[in-house]
N, C-alpha and C. Protein backbone atom coordinates (compact mmCIF):
# COMPACT_ATOMS: atom_id res chain seq x y z
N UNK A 1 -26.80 78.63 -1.54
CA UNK A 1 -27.19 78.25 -0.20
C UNK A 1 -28.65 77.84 -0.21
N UNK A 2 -28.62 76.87 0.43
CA UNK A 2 -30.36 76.11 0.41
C UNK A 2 -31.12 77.43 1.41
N UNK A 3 -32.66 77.12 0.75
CA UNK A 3 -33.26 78.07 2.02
C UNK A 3 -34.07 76.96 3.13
N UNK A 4 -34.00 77.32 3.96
CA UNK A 4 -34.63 76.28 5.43
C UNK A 4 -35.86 76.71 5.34
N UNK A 5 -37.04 75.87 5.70
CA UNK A 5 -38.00 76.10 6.51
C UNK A 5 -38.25 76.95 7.09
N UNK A 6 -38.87 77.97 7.29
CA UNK A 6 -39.15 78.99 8.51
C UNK A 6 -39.59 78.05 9.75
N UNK A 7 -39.30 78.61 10.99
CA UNK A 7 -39.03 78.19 12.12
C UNK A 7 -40.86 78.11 12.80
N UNK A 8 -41.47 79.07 11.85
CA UNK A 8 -43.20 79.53 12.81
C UNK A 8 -43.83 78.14 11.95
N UNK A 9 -44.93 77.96 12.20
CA UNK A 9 -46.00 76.97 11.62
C UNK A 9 -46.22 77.02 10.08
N UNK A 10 -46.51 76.22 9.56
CA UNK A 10 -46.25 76.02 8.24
C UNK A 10 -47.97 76.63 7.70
N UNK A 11 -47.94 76.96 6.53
CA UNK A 11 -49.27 77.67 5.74
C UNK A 11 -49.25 76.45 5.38
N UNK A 12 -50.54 76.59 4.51
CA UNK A 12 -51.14 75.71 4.19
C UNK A 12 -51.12 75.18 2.68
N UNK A 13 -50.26 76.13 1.67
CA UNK A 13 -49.40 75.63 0.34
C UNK A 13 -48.47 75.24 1.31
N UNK A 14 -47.33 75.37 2.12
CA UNK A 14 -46.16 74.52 2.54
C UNK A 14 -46.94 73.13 2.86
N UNK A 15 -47.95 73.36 3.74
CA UNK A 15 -48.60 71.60 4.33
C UNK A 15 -48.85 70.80 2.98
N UNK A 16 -49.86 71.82 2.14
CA UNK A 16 -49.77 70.78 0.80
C UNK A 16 -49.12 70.48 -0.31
N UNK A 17 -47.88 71.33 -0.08
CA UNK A 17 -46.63 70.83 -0.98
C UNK A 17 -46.21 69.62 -0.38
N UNK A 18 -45.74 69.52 1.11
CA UNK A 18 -45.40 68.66 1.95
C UNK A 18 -46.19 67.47 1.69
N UNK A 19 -47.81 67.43 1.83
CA UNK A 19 -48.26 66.39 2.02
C UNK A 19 -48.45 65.95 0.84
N UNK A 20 -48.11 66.35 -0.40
CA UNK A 20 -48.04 65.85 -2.15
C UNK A 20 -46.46 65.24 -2.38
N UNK A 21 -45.41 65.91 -1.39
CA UNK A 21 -44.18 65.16 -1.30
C UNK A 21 -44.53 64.11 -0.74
N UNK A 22 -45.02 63.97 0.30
CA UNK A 22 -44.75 61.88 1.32
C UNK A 22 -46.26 61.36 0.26
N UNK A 23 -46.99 61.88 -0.12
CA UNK A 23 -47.39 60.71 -0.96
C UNK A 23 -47.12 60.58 -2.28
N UNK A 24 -46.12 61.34 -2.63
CA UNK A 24 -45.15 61.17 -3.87
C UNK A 24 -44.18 60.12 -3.71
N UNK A 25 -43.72 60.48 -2.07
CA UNK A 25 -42.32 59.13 -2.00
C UNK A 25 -43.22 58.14 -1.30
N UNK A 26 -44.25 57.85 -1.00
CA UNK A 26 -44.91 56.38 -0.87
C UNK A 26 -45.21 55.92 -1.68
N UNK A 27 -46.09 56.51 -2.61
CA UNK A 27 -46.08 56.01 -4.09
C UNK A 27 -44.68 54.81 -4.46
N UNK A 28 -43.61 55.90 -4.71
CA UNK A 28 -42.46 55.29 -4.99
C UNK A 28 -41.92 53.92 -4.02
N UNK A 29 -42.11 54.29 -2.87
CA UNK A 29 -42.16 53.18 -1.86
C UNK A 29 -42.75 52.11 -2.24
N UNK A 30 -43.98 51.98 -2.38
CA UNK A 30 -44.59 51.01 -2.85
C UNK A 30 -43.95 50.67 -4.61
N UNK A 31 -43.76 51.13 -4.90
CA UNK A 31 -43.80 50.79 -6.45
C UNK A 31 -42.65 49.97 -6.31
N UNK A 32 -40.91 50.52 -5.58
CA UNK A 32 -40.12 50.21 -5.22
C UNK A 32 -39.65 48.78 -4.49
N UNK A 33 -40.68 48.74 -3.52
CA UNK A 33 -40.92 47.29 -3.05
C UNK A 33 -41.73 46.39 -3.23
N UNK A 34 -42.74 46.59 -4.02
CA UNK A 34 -43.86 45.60 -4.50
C UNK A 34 -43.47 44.46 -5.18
N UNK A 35 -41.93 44.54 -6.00
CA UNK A 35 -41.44 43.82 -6.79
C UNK A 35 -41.04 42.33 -6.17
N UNK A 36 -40.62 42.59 -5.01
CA UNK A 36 -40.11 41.78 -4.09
C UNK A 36 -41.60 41.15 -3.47
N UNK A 37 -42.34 42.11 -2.55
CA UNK A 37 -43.67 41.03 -2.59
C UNK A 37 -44.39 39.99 -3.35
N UNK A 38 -44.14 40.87 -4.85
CA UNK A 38 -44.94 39.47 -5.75
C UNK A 38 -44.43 38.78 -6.22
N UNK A 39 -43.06 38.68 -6.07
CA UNK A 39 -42.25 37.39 -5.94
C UNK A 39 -42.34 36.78 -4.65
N UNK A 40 -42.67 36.91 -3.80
CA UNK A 40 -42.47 35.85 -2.59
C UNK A 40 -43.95 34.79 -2.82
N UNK A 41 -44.75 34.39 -3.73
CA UNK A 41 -45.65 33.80 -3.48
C UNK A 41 -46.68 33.50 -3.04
N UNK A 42 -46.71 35.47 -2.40
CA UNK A 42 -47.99 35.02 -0.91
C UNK A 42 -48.52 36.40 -1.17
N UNK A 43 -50.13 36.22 -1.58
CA UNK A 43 -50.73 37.51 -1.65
C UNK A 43 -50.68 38.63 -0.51
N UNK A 44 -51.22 39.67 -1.37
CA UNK A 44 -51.05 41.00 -0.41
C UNK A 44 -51.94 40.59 0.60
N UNK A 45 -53.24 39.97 0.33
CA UNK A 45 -54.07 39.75 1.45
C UNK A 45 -52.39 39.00 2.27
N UNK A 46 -52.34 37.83 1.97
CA UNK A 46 -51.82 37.24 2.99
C UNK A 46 -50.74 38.03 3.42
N UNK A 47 -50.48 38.71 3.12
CA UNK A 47 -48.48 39.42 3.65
C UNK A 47 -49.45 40.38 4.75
N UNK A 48 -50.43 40.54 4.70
CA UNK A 48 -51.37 41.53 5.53
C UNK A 48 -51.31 40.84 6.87
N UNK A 49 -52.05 39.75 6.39
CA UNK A 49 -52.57 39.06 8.14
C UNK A 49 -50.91 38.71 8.51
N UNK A 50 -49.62 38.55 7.84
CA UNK A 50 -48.23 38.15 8.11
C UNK A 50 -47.81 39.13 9.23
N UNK A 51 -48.07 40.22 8.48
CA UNK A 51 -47.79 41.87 9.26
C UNK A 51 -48.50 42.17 10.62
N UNK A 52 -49.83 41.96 10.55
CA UNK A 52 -50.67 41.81 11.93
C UNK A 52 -49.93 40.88 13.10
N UNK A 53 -49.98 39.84 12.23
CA UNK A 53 -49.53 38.77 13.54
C UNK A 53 -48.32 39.08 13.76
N UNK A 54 -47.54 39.78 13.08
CA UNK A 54 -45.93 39.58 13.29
C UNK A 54 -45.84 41.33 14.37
N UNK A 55 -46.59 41.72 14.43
CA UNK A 55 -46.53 43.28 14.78
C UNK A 55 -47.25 43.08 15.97
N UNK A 56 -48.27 42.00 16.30
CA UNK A 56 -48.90 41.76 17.40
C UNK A 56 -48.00 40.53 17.96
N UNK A 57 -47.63 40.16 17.38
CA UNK A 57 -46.88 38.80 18.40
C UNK A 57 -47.69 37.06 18.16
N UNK A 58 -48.60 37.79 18.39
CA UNK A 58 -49.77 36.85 18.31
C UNK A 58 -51.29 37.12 18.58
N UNK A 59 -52.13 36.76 17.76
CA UNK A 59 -53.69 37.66 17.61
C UNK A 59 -54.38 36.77 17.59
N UNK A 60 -56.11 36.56 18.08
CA UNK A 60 -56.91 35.50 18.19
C UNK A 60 -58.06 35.96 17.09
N UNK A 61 -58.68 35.46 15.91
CA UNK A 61 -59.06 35.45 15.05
C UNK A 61 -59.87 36.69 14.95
N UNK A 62 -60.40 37.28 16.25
CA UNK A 62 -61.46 38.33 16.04
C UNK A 62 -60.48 39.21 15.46
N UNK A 63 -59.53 39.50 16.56
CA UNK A 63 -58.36 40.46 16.75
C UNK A 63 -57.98 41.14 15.28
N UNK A 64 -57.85 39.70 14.77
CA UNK A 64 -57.36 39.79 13.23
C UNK A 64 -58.36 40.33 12.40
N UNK A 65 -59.41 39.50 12.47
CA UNK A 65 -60.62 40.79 11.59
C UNK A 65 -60.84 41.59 11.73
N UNK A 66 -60.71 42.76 13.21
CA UNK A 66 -60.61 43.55 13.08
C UNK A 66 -60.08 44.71 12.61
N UNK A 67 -58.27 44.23 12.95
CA UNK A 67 -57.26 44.59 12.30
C UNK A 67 -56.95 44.77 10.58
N UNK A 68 -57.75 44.03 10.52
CA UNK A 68 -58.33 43.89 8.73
C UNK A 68 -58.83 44.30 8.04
N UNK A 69 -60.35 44.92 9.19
CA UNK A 69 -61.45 45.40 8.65
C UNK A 69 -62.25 44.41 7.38
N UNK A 70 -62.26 43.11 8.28
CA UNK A 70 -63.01 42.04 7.15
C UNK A 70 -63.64 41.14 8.34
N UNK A 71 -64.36 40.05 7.24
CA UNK A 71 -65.12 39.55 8.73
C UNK A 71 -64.61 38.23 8.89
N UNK A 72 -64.74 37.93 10.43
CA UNK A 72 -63.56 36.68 10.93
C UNK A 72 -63.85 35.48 9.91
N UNK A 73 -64.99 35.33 9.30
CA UNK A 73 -64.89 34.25 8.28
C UNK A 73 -63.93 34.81 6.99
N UNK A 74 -63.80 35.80 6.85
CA UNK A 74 -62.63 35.76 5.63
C UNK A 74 -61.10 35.75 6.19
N UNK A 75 -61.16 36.57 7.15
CA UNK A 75 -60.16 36.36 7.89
C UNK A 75 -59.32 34.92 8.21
N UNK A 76 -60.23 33.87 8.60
CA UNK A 76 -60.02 32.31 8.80
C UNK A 76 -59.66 31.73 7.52
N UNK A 77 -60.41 32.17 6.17
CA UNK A 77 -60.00 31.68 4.98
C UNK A 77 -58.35 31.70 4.48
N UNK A 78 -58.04 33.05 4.95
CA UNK A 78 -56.63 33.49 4.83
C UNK A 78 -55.93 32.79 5.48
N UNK A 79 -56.05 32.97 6.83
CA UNK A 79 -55.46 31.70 7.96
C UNK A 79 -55.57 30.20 7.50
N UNK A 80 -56.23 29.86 7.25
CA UNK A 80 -56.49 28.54 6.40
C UNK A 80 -55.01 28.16 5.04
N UNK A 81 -55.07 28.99 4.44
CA UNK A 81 -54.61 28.92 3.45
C UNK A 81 -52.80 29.50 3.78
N UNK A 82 -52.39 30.52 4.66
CA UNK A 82 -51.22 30.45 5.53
C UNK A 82 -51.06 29.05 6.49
N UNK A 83 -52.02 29.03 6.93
CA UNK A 83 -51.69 27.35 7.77
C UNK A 83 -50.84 26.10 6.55
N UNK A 84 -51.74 26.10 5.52
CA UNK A 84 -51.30 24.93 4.96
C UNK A 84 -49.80 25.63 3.86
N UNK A 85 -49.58 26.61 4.16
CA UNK A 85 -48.42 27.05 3.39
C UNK A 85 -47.33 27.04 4.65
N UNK A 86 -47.45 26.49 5.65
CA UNK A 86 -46.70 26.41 6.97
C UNK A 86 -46.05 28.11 7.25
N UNK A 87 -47.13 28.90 6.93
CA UNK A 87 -46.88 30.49 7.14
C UNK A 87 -47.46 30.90 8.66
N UNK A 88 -48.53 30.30 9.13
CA UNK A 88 -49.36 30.34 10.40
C UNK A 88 -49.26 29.38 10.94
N UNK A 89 -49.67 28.90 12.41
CA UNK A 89 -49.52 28.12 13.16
C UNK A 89 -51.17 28.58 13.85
N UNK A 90 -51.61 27.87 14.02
CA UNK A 90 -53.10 28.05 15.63
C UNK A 90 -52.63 27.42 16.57
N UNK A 91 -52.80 27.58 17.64
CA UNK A 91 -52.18 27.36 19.04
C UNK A 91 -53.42 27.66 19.93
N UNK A 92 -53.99 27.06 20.88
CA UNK A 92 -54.89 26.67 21.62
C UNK A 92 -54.34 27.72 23.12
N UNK A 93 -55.08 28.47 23.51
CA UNK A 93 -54.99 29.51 24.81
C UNK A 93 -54.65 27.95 25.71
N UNK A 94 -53.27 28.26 26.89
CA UNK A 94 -53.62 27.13 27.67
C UNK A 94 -54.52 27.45 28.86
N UNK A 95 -54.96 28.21 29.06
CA UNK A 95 -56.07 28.78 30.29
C UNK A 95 -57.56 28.38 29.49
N UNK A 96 -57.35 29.06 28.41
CA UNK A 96 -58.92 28.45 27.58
C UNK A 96 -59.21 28.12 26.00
N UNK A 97 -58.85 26.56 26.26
CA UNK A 97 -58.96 25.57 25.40
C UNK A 97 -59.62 26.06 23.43
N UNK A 98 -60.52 27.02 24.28
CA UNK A 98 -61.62 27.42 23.10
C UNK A 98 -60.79 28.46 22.38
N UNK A 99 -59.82 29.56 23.48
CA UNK A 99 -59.02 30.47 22.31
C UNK A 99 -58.16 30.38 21.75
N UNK A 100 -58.31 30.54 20.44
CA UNK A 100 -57.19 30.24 19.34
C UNK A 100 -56.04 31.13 19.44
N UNK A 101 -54.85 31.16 19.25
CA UNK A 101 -54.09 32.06 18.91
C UNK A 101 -53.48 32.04 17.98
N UNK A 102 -53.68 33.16 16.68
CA UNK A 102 -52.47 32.99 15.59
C UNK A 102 -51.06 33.17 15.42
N UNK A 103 -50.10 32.24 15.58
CA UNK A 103 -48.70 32.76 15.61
C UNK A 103 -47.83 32.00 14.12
N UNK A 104 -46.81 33.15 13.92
CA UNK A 104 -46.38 32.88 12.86
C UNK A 104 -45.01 31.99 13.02
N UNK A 105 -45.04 31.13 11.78
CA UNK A 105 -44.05 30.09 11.90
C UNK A 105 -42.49 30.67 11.42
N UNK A 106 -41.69 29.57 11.85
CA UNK A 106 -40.33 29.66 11.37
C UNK A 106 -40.33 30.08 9.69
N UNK A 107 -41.15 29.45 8.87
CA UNK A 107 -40.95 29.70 7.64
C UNK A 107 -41.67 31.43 7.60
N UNK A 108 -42.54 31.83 8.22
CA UNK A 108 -42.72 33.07 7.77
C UNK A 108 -41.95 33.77 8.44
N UNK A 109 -41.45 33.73 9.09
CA UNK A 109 -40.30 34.77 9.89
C UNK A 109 -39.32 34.72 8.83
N UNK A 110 -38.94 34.06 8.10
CA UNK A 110 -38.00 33.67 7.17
C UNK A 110 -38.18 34.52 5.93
N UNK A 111 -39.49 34.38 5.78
CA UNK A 111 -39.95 34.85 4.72
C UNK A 111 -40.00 36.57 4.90
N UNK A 112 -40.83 36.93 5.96
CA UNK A 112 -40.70 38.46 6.15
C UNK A 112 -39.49 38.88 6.34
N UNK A 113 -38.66 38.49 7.02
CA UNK A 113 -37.18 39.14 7.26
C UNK A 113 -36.99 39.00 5.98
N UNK A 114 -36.64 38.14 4.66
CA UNK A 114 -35.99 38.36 3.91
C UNK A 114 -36.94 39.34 2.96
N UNK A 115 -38.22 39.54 2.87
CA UNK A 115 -38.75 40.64 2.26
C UNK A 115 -38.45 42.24 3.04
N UNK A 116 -38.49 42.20 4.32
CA UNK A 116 -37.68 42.92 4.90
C UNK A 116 -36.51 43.79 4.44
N UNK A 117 -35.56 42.71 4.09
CA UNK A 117 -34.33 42.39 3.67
C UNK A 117 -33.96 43.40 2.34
N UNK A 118 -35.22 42.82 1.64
CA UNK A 118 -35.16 43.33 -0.18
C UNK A 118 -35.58 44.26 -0.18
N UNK A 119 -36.88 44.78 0.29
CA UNK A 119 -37.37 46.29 0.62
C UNK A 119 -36.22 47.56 0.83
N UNK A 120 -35.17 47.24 1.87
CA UNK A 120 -34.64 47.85 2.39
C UNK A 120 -33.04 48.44 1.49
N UNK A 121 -33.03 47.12 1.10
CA UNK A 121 -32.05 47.41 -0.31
C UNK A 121 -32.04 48.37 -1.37
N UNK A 122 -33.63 48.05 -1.80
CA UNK A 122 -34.34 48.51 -2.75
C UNK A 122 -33.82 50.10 -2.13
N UNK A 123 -34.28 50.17 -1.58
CA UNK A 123 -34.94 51.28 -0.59
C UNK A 123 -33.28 52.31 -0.63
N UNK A 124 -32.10 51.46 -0.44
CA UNK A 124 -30.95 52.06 0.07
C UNK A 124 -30.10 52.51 -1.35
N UNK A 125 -30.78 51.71 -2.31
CA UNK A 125 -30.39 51.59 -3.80
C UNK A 125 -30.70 53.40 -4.74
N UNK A 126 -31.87 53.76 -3.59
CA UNK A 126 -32.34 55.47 -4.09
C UNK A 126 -31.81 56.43 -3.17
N UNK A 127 -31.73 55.65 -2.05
CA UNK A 127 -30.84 56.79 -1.04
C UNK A 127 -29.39 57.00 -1.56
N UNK A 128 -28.66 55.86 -2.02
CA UNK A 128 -27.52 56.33 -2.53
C UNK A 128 -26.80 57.21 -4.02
N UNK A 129 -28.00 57.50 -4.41
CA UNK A 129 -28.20 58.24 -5.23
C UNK A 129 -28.60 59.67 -4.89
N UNK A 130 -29.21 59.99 -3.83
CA UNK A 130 -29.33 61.09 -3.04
C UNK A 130 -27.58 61.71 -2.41
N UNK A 131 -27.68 63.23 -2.71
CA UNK A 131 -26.82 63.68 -2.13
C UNK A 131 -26.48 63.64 -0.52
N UNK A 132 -25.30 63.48 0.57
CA UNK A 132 -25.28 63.43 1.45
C UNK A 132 -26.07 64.23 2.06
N UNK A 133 -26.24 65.42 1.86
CA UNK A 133 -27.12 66.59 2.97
C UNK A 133 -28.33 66.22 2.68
N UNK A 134 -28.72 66.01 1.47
CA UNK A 134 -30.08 65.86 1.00
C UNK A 134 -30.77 64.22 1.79
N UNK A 135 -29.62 63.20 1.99
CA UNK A 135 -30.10 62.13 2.95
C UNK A 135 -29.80 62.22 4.51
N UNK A 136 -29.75 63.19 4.71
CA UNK A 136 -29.49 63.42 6.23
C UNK A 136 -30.24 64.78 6.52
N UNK A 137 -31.08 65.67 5.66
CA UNK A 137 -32.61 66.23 5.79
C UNK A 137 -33.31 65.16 5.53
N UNK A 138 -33.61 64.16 4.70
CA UNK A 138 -34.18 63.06 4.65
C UNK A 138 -34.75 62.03 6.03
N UNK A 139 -33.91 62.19 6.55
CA UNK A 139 -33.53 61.20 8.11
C UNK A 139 -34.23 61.96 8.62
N UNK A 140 -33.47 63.15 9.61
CA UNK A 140 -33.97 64.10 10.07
C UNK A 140 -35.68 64.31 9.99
N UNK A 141 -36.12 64.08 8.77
CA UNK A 141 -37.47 64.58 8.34
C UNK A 141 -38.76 63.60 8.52
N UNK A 142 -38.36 62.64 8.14
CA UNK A 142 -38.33 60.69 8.46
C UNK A 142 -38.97 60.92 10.33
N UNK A 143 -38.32 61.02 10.92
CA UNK A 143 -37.63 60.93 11.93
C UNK A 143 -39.10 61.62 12.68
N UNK A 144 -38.72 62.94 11.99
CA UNK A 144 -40.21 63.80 12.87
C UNK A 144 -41.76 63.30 12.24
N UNK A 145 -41.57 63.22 11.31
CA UNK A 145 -42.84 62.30 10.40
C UNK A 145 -43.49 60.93 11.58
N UNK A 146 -42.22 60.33 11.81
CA UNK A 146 -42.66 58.91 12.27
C UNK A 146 -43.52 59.07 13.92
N UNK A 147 -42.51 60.28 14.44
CA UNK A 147 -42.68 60.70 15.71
C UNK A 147 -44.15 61.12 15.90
N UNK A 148 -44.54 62.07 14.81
CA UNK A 148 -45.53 62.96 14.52
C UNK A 148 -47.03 62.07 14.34
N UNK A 149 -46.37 61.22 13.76
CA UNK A 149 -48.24 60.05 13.22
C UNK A 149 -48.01 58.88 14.42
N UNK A 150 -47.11 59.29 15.54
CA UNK A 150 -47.34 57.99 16.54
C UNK A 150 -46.64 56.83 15.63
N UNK A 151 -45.89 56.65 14.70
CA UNK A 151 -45.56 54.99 14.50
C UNK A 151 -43.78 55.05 15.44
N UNK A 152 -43.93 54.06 16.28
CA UNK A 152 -42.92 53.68 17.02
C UNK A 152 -41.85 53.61 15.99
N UNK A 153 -40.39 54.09 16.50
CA UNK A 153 -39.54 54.01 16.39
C UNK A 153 -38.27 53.25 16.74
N UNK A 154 -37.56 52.23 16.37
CA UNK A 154 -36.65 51.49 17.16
C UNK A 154 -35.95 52.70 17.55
N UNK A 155 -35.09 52.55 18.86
CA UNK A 155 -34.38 53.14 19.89
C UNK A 155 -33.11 53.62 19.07
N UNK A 156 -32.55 52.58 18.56
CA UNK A 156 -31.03 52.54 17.79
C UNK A 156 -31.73 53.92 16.81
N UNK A 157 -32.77 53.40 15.69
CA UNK A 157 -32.83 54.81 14.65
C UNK A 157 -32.97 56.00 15.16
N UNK A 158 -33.72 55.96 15.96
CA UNK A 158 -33.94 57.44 16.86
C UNK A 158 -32.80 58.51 17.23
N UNK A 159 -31.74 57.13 17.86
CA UNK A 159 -30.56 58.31 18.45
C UNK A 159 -29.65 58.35 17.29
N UNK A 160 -29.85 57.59 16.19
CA UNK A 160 -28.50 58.20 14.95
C UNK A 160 -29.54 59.25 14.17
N UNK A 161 -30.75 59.54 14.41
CA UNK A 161 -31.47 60.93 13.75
C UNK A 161 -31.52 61.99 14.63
N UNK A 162 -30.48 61.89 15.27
CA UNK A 162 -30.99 62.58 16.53
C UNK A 162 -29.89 63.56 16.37
């Protein structure tokens, strides 16, 4: 019989067993899906500003350097170089002429969904190798993790971890 968690607050060998597990399986995360990024053609810088704009909708150049933590002239270089890969689009504010907006094109939507796509495979390729209980503490655990650091959750995953 497995032993559970105790129910009171966790010590502080459980927190840092815990917190040496999720950056054990990010590690792997990354290692797991990186394969697929550096095949798509488009540096990490660029899959970066891809992710910003695609997570913002659409961002106006500061926005993006900030989001970056670089300065809007490197930021623009990147944009530059997604523009002519028909990965970005600039689009002119129609209220004010002067603000730019970065939005991402048909081809990068294309492109992230199908890295998306491969990640997730990848990804489903180690879960199925996991025992059933052991991927459904997994979920479960996932689940409070995501809740816990604030990263939004789609609605649908929520109520099948639920």
């Amino acid at each position: 019989m497995r032993s559970r968690p105790s129910p009171h607050l966790a010590g502080p060998d459980e927190l840092t067993r815990a917190a040496a597990l999720a950056d054990a399986a990010s590690q792997a995360l990354v290692l797991a899906t990186s394969a697929a990024n550096d095949n798509s053609g488009v540096s990490a810088a660029q899959l970066r500003v891809l992710g910003v704009v695609d997570q913002a909708g659409s961002v106006n150049l500061t926005q993006l350097a900030v989001a970056l933590h670089t300065a809007p002239s490197s930021a623009s270089r990147l944009c530059d170089r997604l523009e002519a890969a028909d990965l970005l689009r600039r689009t002119a504010d129609e209220r004010d002429r002067r603000e730019v907006w970065l939005v991402l094109t048909p081809t990068a939507r294309r492109l992230l969904d199908g890295l998306g796509r491969q990640r997730q495979e990848t990804i489903a390729a180690v879960l199925r190798r996991m025992p059933p209980d052991d991927r459904a503490a997994l979920l479960q655990g996932l689940s409070a993790f995501a809740r816990a650091s604030g990263v939004p959750i789609a609605e649908e995953d929520a109520a099948q971890a639920s």
